[in-house]
Protein backbone atom coordinates (compact mmCIF):
# COMPACT_ATOMS: atom_id res chain seq x y z
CA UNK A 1 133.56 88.24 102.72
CA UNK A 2 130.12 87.19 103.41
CA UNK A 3 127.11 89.51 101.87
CA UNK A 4 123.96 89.09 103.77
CA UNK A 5 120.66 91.27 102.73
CA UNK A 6 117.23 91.03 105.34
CA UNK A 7 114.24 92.19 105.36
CA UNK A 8 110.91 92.05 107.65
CA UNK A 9 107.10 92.94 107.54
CA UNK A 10 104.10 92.62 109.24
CA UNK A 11 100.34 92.97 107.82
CA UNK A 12 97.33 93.22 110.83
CA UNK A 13 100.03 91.42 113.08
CA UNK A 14 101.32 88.86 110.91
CA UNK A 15 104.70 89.12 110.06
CA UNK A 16 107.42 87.26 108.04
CA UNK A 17 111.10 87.77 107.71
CA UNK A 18 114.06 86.46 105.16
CA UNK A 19 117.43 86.58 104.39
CA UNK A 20 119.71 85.85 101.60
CA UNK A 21 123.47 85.60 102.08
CA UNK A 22 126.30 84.98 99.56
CA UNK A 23 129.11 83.22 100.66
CA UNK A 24 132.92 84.25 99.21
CA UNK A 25 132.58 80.91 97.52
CA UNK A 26 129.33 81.76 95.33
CA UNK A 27 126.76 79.70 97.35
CA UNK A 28 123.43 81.50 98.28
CA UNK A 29 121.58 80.26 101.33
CA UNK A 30 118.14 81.75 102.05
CA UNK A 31 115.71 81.26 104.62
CA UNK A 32 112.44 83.17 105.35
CA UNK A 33 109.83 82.55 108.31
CA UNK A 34 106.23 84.03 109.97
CA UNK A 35 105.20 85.01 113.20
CA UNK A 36 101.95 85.83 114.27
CA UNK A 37 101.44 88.75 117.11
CA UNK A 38 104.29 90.70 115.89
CA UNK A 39 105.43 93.94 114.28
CA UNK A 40 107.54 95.46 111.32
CA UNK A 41 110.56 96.02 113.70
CA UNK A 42 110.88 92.88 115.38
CA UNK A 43 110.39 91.02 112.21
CA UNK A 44 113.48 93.14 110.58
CA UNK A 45 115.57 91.92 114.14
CA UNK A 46 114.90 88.69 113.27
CA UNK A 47 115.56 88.44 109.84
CA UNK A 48 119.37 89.87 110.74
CA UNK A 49 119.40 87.71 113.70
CA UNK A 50 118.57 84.25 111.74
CA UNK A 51 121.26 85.10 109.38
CA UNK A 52 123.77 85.68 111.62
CA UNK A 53 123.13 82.63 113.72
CA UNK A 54 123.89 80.75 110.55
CA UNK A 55 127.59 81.96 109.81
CA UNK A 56 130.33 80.53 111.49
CA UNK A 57 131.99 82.78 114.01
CA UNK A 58 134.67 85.33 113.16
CA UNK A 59 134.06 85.65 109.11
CA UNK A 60 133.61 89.27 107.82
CA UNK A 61 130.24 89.97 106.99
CA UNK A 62 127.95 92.87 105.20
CA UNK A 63 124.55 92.76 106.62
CA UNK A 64 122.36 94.84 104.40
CA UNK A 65 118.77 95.75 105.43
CA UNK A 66 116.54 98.48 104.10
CA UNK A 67 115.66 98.59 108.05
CA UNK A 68 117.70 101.85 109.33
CA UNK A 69 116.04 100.74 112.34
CA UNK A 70 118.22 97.76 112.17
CA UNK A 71 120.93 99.87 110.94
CA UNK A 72 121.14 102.47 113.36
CA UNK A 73 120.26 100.35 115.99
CA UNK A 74 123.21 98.38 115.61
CA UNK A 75 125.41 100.84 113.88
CA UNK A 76 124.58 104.36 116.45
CA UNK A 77 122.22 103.66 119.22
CA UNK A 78 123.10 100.82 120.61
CA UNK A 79 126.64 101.17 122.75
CA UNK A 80 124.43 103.91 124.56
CA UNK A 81 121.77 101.63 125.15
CA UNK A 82 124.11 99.03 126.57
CA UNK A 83 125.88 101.93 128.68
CA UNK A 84 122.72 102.95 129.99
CA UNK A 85 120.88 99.47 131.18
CA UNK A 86 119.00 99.22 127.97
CA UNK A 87 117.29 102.31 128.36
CA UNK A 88 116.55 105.49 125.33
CA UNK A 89 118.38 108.76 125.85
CA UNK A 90 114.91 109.72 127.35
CA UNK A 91 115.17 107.31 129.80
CA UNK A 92 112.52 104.61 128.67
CA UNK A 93 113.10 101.15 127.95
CA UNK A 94 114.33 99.85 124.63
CA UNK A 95 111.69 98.60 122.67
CA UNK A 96 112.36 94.91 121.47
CA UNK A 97 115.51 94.29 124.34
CA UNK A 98 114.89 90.83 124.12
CA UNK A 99 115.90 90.63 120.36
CA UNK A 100 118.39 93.54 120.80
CA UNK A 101 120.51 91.43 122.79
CA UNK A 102 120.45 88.55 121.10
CA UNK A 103 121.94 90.48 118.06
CA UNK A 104 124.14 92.01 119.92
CA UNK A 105 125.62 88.81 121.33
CA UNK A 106 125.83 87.67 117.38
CA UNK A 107 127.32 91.00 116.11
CA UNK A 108 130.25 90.48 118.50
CA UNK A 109 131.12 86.97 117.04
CA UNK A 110 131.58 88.38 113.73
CA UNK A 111 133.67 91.00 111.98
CA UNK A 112 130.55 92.54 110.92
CA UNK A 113 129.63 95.66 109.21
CA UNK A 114 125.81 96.93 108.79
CA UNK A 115 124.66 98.86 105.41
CA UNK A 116 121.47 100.97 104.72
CA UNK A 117 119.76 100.24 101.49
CA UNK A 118 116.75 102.38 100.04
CA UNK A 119 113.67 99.56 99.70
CA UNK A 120 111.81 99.09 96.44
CA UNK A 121 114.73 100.98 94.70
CA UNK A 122 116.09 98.21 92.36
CA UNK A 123 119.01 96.43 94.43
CA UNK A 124 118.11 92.90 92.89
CA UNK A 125 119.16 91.08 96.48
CA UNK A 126 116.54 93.38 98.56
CA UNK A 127 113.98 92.56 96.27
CA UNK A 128 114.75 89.05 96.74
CA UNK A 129 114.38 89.84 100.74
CA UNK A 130 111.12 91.49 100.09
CA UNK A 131 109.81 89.02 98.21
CA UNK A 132 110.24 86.33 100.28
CA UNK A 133 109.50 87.74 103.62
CA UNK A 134 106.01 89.05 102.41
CA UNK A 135 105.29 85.71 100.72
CA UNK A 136 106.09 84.20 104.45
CA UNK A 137 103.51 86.42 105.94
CA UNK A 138 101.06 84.57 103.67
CA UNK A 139 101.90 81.76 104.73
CA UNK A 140 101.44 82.82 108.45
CA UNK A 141 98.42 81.23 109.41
């Protein structure tokens, strides 16, 4: 099994997002990045969708996010939002399709299974996360 933990944030429009994932073996890979002209929520898509674009297809995989944005979006709200054209239950358009969609397509290569953690609440690996996606949105220029 395959534990992944991501994490995004933005400050005035900057954002940066990371990800930390721990093969069955014992390797860690991590990997963080900035945007500019971005928010919270598409940072935390991003972070989940880097990390999944660098596992190879089919492994079983925890992605764990403090995001229930993320979460939910994956976990709940999204097999409606497919059903109904990538539109809400109130009949707007999904905010962020174009990054839904491309986690969606990576979701369904995997045998993958999203998990909620509480943020700044002690799980060492979120911290990790945290750290290094806010010390990406310094770097942002």
């Amino acid at each position: 099994m395959i534990l992944i933990h991501t994490d995004g944030g933005c400050k005035n429009t900057r954002g940066g997002w990371a990800y930390s994932i721990v093969y069955a073996n014992g390797l860690t890979k991590e990997d963080s990045g900035s945007q500019g002209d971005t928010t919270n929520n598409r940072m935390e898509l991003t972070a989940a969708i880097q990390a999944l674009s660098v596992i190879v297809p089919g492994e079983l995989v925890v992605v764990t996010s403090d995001s229930q944005y993320v979460v939910k979006g994956v976990m709940e709200w999204s097999p409606k939002w497919i059903q109904n054209n990538w539109r809400t239950a109130n009949g707007k358009d999904v905010l962020n399709r174009d990054l839904w969609e491309q986690l969606m397509k990576l979701v369904q290569l995997h045998k993958v299974r999203f998990a909620w953690v509480r943020g700044h609440n002690g799980d060492a690996q979120n911290e990790r996360v945290d750290r290094l996606a806010s010390a990406a949105i310094n770097d942002c220029p």
